[in-house]
C-alpha atoms as a PDB file:
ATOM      1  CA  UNK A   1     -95.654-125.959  28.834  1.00  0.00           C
ATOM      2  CA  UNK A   2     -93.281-123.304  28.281  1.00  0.00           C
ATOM      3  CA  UNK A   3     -94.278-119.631  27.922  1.00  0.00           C
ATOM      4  CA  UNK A   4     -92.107-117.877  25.746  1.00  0.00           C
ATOM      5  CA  UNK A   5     -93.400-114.944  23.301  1.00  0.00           C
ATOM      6  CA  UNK A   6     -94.687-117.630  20.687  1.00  0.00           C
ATOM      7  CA  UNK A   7     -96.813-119.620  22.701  1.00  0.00           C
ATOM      8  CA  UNK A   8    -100.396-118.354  23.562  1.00  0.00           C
ATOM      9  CA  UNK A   9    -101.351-119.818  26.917  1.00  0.00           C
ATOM     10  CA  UNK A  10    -104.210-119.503  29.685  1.00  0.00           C
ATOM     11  CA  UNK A  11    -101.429-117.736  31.706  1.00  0.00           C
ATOM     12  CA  UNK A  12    -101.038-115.338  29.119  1.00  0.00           C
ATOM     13  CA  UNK A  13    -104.954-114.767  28.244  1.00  0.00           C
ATOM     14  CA  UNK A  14    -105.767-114.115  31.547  1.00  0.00           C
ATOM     15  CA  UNK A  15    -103.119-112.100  32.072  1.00  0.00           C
ATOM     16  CA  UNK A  16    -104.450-109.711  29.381  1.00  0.00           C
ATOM     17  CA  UNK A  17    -107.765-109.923  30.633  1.00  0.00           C
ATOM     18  CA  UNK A  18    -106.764-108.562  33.660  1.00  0.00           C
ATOM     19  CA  UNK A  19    -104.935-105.683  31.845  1.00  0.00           C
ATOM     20  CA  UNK A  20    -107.589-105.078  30.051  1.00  0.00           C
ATOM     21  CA  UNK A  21    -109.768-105.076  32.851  1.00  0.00           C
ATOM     22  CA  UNK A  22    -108.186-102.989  34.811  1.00  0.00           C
ATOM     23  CA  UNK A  23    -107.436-100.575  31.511  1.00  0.00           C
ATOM     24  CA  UNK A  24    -111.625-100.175  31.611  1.00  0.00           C
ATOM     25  CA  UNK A  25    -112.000 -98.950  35.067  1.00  0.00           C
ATOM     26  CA  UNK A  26    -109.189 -96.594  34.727  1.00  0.00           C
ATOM     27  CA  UNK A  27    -109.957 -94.622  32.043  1.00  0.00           C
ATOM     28  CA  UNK A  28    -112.533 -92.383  32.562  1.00  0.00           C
ATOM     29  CA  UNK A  29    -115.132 -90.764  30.392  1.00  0.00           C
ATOM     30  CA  UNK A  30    -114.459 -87.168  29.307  1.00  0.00           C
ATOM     31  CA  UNK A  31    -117.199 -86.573  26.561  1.00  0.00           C
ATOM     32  CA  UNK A  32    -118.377 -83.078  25.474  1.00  0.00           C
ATOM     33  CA  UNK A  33    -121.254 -83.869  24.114  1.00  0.00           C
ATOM     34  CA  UNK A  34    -124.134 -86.324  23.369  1.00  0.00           C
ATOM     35  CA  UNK A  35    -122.825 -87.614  20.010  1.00  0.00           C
ATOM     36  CA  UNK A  36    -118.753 -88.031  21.558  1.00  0.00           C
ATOM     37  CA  UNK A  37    -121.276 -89.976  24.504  1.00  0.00           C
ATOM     38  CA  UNK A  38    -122.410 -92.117  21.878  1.00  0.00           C
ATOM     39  CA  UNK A  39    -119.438 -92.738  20.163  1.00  0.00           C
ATOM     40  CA  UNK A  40    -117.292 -93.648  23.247  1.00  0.00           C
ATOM     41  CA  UNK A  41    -120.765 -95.919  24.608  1.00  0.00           C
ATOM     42  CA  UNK A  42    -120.106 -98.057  21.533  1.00  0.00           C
ATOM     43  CA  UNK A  43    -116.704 -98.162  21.924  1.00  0.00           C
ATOM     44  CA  UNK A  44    -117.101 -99.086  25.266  1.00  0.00           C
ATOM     45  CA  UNK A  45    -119.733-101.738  24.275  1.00  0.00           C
ATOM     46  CA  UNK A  46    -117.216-103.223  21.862  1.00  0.00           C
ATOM     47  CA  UNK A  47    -114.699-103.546  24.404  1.00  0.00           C
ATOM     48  CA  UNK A  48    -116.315-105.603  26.361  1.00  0.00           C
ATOM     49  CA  UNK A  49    -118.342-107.855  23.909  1.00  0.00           C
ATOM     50  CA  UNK A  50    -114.836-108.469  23.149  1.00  0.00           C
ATOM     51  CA  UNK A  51    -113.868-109.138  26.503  1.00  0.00           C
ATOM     52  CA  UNK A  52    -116.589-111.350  26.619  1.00  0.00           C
ATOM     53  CA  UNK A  53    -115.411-113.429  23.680  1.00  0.00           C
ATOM     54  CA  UNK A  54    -112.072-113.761  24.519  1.00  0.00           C
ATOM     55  CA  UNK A  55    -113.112-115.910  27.496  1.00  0.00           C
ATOM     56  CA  UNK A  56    -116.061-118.053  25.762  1.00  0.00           C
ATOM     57  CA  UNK A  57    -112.961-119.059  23.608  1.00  0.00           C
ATOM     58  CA  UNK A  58    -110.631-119.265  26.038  1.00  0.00           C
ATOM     59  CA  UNK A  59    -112.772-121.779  28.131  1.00  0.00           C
ATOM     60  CA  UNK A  60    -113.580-123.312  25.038  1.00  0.00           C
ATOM     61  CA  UNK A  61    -109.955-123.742  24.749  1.00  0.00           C
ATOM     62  CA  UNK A  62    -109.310-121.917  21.529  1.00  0.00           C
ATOM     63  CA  UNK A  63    -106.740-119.766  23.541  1.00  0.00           C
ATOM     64  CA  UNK A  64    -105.461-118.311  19.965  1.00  0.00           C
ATOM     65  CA  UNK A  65    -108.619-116.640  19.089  1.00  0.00           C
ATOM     66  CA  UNK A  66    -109.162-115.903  22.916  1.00  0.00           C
ATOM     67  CA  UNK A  67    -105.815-114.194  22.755  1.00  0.00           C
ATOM     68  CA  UNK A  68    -107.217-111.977  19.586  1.00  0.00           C
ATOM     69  CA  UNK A  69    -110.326-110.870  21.379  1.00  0.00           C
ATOM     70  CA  UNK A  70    -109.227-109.622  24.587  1.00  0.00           C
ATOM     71  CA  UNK A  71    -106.147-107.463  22.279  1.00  0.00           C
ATOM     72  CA  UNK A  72    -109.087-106.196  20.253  1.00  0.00           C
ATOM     73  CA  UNK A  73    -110.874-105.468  23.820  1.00  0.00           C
ATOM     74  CA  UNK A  74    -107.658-103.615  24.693  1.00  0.00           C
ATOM     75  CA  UNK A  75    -107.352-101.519  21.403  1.00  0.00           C
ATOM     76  CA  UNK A  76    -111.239-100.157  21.688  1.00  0.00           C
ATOM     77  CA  UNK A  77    -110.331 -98.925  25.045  1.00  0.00           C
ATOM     78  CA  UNK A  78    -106.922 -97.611  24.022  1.00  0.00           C
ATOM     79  CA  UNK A  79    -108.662 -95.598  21.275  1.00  0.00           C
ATOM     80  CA  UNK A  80    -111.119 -94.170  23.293  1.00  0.00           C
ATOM     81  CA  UNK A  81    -108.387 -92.747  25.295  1.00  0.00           C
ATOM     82  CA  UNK A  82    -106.175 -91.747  22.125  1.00  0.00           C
ATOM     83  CA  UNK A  83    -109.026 -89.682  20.744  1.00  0.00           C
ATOM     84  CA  UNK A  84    -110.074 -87.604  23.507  1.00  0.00           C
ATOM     85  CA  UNK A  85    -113.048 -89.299  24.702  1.00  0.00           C
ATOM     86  CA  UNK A  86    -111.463 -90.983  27.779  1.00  0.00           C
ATOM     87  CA  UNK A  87    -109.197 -89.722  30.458  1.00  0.00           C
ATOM     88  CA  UNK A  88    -106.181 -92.557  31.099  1.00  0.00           C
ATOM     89  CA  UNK A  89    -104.932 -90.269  33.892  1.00  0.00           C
ATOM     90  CA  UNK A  90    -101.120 -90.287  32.412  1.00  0.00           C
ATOM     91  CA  UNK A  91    -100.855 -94.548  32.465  1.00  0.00           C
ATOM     92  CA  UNK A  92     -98.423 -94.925  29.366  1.00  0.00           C
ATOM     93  CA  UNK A  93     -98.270 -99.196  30.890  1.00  0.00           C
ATOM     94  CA  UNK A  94    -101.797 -99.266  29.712  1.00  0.00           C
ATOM     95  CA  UNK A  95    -103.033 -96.809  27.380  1.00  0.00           C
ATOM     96  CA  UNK A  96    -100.905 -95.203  24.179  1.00  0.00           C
ATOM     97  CA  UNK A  97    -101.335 -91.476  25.031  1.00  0.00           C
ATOM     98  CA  UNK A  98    -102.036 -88.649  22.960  1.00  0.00           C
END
């Protein structure tokens, strides 16, 4: 199967996964207060219920909604460092900094 840009494949989940994955040990928390702790703990949450989903579909086979999931996973944790509530210590390959 080839992998060009067009074609979702396991390759290509997992290797956004493992971005992600390693995205969400990078980035550190950097909260002021309890209500920013909150916020970021359900952004954090949603990151990885996403996470979570994209590989139920992906071993389900459904590698385009897998493929969806783990981006969404991505963009909570790319937020959380956008915003200020995360640290992503200067890593422009995996976050979008402020």
């Amino acid at each position: 199967m080839s992998d060009d840009g067009n074609i979702v494949t396991i390759d290509k989940v997992e290797m956004y996964l493992a971005l992600t994955a390693e995205a969400r040990i990078k980035a550190t928390p950097i909260t002021n207060n309890d209500e920013d702790e909150r916020r970021l703990n359900s952004m954090l949450r949603m990151c990885d219920d996403y996470q979570h989903d994209a590989r139920h579909f992906m071993n389900e086979g459904d590698l385009v909604r897998a493929f969806g999931a783990i981006n969404y996973a991505h963009a909570w944790i790319d937020a959380a460092v956008r915003i200020g509530l995360m640290d992503g210590h200067d890593d422009d390959r995996l976050f979008t900094l402020p």
